[in-house]
PDB file of N, CA and C in Angstrom:
ATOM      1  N   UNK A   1     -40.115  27.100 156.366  1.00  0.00           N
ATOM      2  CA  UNK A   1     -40.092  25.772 156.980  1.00  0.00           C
ATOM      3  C   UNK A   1     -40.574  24.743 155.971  1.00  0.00           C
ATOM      4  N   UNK A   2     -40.209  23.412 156.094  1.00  0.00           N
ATOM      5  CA  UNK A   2     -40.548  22.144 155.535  1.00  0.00           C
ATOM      6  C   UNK A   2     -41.593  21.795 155.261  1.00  0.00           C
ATOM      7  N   UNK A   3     -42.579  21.788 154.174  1.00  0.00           N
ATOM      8  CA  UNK A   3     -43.967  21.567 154.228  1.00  0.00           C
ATOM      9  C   UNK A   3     -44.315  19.521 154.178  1.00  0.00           C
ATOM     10  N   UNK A   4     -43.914  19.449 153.611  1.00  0.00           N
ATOM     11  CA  UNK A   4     -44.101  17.926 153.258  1.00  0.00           C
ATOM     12  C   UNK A   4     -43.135  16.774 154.273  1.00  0.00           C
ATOM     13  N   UNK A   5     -43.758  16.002 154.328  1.00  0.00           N
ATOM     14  CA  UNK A   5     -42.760  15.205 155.387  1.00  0.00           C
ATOM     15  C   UNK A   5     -41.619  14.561 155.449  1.00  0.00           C
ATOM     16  N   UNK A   6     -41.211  14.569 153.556  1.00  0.00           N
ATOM     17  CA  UNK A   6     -40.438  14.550 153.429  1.00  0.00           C
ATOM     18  C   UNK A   6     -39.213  15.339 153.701  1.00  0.00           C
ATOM     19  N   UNK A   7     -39.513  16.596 153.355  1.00  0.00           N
ATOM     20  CA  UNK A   7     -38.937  17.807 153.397  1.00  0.00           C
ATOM     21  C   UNK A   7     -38.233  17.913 154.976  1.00  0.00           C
ATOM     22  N   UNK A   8     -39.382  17.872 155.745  1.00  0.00           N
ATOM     23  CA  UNK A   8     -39.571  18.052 157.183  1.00  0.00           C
ATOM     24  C   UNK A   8     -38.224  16.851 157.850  1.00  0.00           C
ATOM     25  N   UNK A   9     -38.160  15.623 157.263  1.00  0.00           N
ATOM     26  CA  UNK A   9     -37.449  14.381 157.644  1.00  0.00           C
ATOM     27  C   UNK A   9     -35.787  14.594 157.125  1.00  0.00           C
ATOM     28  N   UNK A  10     -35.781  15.593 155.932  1.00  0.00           N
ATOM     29  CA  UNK A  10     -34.228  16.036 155.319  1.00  0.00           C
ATOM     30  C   UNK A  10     -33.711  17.027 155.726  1.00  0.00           C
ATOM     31  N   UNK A  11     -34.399  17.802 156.390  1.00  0.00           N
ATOM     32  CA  UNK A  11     -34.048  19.129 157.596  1.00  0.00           C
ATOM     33  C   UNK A  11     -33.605  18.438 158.605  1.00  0.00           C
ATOM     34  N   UNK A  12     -34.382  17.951 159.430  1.00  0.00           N
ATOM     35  CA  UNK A  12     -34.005  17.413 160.740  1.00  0.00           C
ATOM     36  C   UNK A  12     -32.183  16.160 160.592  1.00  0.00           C
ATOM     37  N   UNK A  13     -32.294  15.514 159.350  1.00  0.00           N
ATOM     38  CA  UNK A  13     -30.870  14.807 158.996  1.00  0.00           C
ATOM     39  C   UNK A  13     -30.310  15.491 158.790  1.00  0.00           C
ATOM     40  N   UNK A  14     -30.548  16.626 157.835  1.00  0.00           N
ATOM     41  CA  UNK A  14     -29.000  17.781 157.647  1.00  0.00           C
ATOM     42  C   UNK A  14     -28.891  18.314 158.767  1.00  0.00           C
ATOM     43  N   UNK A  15     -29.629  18.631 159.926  1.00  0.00           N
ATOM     44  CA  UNK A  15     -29.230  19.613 161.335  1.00  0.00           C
ATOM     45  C   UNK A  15     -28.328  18.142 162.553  1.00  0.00           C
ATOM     46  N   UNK A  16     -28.998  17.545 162.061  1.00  0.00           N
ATOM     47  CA  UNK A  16     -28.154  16.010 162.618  1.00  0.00           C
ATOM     48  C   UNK A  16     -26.472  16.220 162.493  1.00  0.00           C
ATOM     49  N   UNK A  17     -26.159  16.100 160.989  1.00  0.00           N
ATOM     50  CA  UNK A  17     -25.460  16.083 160.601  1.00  0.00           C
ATOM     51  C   UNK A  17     -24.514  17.129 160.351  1.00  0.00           C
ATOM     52  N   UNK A  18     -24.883  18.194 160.344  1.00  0.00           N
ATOM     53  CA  UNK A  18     -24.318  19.944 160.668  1.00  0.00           C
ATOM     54  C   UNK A  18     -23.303  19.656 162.257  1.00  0.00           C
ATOM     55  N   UNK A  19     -24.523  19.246 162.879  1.00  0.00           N
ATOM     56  CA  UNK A  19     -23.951  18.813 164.389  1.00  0.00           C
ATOM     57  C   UNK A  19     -22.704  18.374 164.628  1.00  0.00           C
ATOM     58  N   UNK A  20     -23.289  16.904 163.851  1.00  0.00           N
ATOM     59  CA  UNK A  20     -21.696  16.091 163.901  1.00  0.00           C
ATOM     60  C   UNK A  20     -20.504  16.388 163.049  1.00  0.00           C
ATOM     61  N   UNK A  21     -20.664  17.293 162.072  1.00  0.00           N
ATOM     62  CA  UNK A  21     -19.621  17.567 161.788  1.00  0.00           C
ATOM     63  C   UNK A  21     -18.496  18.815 162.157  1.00  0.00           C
ATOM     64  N   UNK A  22     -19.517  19.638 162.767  1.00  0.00           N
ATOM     65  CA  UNK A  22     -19.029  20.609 163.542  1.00  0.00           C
ATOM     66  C   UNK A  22     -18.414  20.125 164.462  1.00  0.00           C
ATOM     67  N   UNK A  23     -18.960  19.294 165.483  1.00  0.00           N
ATOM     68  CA  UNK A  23     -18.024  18.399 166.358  1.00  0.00           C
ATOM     69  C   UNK A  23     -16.857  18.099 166.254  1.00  0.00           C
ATOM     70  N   UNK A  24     -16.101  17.359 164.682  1.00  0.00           N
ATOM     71  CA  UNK A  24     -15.979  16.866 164.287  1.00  0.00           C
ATOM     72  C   UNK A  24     -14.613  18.303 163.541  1.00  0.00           C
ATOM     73  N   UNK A  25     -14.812  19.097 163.580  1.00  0.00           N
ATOM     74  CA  UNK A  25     -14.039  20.273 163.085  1.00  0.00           C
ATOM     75  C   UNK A  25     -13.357  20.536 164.423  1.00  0.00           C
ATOM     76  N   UNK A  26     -14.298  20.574 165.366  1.00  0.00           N
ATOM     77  CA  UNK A  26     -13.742  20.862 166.998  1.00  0.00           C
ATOM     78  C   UNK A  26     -12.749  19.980 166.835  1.00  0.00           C
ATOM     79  N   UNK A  27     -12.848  19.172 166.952  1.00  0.00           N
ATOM     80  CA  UNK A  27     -12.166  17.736 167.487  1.00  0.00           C
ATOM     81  C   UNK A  27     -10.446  18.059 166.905  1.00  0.00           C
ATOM     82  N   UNK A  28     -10.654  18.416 165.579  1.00  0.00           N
ATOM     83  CA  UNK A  28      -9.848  18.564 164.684  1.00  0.00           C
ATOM     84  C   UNK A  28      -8.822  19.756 165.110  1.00  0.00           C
ATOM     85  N   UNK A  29      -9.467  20.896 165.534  1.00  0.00           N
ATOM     86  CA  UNK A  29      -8.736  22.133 166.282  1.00  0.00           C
ATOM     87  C   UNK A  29      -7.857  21.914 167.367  1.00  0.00           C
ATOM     88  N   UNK A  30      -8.814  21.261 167.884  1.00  0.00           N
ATOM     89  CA  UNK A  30      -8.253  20.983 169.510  1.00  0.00           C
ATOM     90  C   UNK A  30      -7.299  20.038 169.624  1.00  0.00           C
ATOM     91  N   UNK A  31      -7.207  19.270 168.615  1.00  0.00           N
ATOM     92  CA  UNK A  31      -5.647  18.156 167.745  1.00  0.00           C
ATOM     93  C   UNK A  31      -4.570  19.106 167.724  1.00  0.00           C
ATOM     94  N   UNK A  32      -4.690  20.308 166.734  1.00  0.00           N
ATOM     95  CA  UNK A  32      -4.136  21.323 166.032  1.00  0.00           C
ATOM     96  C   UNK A  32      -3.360  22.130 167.152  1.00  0.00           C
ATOM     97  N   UNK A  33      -4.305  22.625 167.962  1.00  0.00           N
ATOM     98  CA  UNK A  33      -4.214  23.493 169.041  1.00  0.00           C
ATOM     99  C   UNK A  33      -3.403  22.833 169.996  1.00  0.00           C
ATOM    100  N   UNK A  34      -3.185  21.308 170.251  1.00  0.00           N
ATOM    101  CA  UNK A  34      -2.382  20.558 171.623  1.00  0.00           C
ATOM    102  C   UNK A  34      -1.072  20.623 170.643  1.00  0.00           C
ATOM    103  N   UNK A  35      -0.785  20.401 169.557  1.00  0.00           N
ATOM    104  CA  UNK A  35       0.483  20.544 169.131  1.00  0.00           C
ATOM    105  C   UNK A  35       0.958  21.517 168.905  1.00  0.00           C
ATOM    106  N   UNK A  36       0.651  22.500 168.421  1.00  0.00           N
ATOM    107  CA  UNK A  36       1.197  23.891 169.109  1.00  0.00           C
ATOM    108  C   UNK A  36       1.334  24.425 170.064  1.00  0.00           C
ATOM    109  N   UNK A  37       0.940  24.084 171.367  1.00  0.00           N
ATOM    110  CA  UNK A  37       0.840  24.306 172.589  1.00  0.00           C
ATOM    111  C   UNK A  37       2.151  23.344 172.689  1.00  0.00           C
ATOM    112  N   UNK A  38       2.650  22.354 172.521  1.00  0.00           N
ATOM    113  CA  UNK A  38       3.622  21.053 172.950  1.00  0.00           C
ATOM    114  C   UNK A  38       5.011  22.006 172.173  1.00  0.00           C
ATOM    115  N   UNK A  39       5.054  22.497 171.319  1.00  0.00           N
ATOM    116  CA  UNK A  39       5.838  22.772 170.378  1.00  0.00           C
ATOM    117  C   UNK A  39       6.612  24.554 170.915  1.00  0.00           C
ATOM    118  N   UNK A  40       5.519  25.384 171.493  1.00  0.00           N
ATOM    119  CA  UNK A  40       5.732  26.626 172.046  1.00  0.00           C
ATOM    120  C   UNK A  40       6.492  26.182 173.340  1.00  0.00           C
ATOM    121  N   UNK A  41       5.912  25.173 173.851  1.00  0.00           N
ATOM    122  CA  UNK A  41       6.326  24.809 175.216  1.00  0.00           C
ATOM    123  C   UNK A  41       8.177  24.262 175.229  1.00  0.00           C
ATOM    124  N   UNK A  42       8.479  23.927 173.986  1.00  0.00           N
ATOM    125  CA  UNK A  42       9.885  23.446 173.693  1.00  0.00           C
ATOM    126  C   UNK A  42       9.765  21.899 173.776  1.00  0.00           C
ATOM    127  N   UNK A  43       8.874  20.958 174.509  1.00  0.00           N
ATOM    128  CA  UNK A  43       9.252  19.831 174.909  1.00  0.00           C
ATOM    129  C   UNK A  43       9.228  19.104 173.435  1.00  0.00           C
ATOM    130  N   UNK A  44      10.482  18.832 172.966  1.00  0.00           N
ATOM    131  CA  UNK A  44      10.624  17.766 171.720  1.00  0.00           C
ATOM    132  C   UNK A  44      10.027  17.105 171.675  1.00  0.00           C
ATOM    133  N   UNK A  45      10.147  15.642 172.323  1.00  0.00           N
ATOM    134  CA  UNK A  45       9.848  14.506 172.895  1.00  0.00           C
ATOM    135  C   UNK A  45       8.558  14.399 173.059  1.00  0.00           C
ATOM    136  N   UNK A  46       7.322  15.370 173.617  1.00  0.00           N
ATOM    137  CA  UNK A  46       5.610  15.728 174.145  1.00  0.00           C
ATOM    138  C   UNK A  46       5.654  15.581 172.798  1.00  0.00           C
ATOM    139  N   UNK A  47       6.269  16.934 171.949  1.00  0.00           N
ATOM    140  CA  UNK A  47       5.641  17.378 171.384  1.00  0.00           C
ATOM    141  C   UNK A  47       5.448  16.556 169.528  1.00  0.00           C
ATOM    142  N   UNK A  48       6.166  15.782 170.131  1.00  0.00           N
ATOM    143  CA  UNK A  48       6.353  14.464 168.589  1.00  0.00           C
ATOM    144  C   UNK A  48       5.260  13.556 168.492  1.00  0.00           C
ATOM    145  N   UNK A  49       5.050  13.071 169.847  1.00  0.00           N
ATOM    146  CA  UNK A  49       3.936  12.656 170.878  1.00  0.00           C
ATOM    147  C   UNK A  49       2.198  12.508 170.297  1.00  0.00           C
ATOM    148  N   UNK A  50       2.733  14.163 170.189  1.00  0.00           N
ATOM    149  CA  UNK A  50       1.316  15.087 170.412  1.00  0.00           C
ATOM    150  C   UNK A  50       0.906  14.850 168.558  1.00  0.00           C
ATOM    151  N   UNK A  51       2.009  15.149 168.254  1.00  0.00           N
ATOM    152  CA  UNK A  51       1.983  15.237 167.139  1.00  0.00           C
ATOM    153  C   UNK A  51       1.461  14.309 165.761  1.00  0.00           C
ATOM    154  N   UNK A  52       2.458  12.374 166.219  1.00  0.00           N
ATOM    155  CA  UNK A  52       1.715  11.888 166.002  1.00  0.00           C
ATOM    156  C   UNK A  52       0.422  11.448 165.702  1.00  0.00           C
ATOM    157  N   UNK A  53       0.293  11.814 166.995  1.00  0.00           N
ATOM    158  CA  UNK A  53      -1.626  11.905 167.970  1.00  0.00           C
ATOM    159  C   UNK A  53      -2.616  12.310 166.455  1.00  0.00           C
ATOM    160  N   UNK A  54      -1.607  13.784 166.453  1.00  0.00           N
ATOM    161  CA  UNK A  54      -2.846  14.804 165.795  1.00  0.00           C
ATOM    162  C   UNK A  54      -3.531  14.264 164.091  1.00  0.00           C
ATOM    163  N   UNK A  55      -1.801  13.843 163.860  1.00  0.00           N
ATOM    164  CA  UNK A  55      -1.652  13.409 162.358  1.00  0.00           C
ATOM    165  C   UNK A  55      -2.949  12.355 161.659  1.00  0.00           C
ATOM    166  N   UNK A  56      -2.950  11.860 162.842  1.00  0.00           N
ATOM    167  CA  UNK A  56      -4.160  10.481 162.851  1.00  0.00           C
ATOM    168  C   UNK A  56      -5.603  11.244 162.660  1.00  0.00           C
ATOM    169  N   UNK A  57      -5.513  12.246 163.957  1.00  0.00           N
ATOM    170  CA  UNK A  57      -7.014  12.645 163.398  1.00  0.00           C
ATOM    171  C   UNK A  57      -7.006  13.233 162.681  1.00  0.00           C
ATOM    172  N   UNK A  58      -6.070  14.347 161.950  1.00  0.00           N
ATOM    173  CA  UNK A  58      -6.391  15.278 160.659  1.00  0.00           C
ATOM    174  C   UNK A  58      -6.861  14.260 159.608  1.00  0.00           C
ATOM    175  N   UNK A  59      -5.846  13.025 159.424  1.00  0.00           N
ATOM    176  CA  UNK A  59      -6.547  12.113 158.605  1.00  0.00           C
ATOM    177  C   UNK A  59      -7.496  11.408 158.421  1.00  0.00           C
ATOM    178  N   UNK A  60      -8.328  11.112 159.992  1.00  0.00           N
ATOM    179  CA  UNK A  60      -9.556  10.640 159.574  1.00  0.00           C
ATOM    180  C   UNK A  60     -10.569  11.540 159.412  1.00  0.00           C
ATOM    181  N   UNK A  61     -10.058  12.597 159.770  1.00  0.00           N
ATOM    182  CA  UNK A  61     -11.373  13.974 159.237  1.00  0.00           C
ATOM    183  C   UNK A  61     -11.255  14.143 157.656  1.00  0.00           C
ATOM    184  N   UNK A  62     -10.400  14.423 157.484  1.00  0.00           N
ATOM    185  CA  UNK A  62     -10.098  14.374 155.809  1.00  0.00           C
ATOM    186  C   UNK A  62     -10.874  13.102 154.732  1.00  0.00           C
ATOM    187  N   UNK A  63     -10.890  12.282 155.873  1.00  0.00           N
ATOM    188  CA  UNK A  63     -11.255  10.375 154.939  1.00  0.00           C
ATOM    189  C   UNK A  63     -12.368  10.785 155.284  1.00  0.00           C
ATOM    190  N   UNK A  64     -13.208  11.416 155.628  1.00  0.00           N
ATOM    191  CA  UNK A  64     -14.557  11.393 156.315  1.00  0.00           C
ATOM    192  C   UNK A  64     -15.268  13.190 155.342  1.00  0.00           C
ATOM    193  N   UNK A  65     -14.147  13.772 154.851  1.00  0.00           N
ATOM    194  CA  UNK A  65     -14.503  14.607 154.335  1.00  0.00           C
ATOM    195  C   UNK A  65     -14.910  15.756 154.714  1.00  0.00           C
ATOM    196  N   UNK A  66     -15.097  15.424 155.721  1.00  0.00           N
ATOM    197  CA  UNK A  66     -15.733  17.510 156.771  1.00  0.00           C
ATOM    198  C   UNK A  66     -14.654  18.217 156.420  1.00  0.00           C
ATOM    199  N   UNK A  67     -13.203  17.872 156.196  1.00  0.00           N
ATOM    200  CA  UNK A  67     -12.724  19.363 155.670  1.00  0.00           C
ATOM    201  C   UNK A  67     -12.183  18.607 154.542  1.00  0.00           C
ATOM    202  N   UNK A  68     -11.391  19.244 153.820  1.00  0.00           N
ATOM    203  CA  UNK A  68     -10.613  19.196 152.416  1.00  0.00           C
ATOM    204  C   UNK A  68      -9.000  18.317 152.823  1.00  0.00           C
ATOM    205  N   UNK A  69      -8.690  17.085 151.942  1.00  0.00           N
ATOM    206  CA  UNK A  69      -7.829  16.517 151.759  1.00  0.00           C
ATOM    207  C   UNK A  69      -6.594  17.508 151.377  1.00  0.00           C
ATOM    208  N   UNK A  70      -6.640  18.503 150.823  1.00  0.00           N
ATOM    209  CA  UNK A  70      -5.611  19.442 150.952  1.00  0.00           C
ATOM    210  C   UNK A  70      -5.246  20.652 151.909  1.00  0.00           C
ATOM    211  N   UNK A  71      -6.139  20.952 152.635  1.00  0.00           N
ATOM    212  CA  UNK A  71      -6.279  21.146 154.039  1.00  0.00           C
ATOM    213  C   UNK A  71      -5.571  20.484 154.693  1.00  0.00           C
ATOM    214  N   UNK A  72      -6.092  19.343 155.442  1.00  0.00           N
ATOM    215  CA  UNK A  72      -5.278  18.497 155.972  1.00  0.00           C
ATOM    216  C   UNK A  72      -4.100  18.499 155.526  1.00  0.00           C
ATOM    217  N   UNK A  73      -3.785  18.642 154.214  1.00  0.00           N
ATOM    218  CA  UNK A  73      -2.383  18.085 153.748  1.00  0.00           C
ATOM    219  C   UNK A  73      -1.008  19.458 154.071  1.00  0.00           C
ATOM    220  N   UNK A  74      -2.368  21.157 154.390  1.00  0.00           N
ATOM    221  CA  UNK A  74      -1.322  21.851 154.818  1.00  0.00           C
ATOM    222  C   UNK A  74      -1.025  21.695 156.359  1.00  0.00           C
ATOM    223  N   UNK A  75      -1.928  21.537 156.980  1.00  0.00           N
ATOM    224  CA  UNK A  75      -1.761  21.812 158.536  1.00  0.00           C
ATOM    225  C   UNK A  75      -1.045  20.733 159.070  1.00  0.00           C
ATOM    226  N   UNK A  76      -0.457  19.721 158.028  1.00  0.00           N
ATOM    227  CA  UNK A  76      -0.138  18.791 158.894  1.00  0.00           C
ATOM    228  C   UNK A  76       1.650  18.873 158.592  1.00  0.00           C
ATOM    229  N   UNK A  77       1.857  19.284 157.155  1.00  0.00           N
ATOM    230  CA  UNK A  77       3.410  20.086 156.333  1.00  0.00           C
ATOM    231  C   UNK A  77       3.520  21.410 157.707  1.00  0.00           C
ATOM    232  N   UNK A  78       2.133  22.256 157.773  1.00  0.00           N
ATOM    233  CA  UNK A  78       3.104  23.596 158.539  1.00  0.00           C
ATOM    234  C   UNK A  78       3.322  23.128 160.344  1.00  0.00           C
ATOM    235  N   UNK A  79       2.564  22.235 160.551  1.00  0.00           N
ATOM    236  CA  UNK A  79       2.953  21.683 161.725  1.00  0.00           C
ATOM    237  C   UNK A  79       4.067  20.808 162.260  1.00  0.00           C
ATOM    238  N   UNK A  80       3.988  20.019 161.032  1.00  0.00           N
ATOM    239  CA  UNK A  80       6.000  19.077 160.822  1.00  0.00           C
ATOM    240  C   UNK A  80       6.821  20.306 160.840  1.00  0.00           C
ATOM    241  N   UNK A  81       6.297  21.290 159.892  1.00  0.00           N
ATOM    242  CA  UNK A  81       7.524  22.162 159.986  1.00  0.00           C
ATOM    243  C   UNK A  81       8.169  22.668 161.049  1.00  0.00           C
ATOM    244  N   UNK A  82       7.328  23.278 161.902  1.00  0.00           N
ATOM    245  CA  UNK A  82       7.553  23.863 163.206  1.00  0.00           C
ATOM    246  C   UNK A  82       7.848  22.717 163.806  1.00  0.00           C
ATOM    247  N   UNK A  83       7.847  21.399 163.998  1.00  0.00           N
ATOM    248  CA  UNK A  83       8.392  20.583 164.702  1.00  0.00           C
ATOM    249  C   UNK A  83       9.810  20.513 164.543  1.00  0.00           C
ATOM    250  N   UNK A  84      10.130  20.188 163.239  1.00  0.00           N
ATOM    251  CA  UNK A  84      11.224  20.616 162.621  1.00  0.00           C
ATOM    252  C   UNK A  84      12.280  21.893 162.854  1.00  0.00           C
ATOM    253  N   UNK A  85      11.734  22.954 163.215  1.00  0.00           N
ATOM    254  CA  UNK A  85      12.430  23.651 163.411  1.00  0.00           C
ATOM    255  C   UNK A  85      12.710  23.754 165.278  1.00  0.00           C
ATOM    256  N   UNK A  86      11.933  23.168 165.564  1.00  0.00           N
ATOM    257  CA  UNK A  86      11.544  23.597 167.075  1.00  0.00           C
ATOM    258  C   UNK A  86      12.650  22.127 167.496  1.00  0.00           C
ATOM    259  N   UNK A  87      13.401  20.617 166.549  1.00  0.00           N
ATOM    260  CA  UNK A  87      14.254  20.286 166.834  1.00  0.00           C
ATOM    261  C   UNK A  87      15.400  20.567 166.038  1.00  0.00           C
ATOM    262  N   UNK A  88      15.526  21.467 165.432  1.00  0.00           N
ATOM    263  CA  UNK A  88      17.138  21.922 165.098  1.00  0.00           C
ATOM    264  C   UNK A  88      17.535  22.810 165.814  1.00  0.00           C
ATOM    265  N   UNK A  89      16.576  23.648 166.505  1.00  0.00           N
ATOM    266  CA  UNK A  89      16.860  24.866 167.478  1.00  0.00           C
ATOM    267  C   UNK A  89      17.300  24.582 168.728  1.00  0.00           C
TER     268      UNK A  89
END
């Protein structure tokens, strides 16, 4: 444990902040997770929707840094993709 109060005051901000960014990963899944759900389901139209939606938050998680700018940059290519295929089919 933290002896100095300093110490003690940079624990308690990094567990702050652990918090919110975990949140913040959720948030990001559950983006991830509604467009694949829209996309299995067949609905084009939801699922472009949804998709939009998601695109926005992968990007402000990325601008914010909790995950990796190239991260984002796959899940959002393998998710067009399957959109993509899910309207030529």
């Amino acid at each position: 444990m933290a002896n100095t109060a300093q110490a003690r005051k940079r624990a308690r901000q990094a567990e702050k902040r652990r918090q919110h960014n975990a949140s913040q990963r959720s948030t990001l899944r559950t983006a991830v997770k509604r467009v694949r759900a829209a996309i299995l389901a067949g609905d084009k139209e939801n699922a472009q929707n949804v998709f939009k939606a998601s695109v926005s938050v992968i990007d402000r998680i990325a601008d914010k840094k909790i995950v990796h700018k190239n991260k984002a940059a796959r899940l959002k290519s393998r998710l067009a993709a399957q959109l993509k295929k899910l309207a030529l089919g």
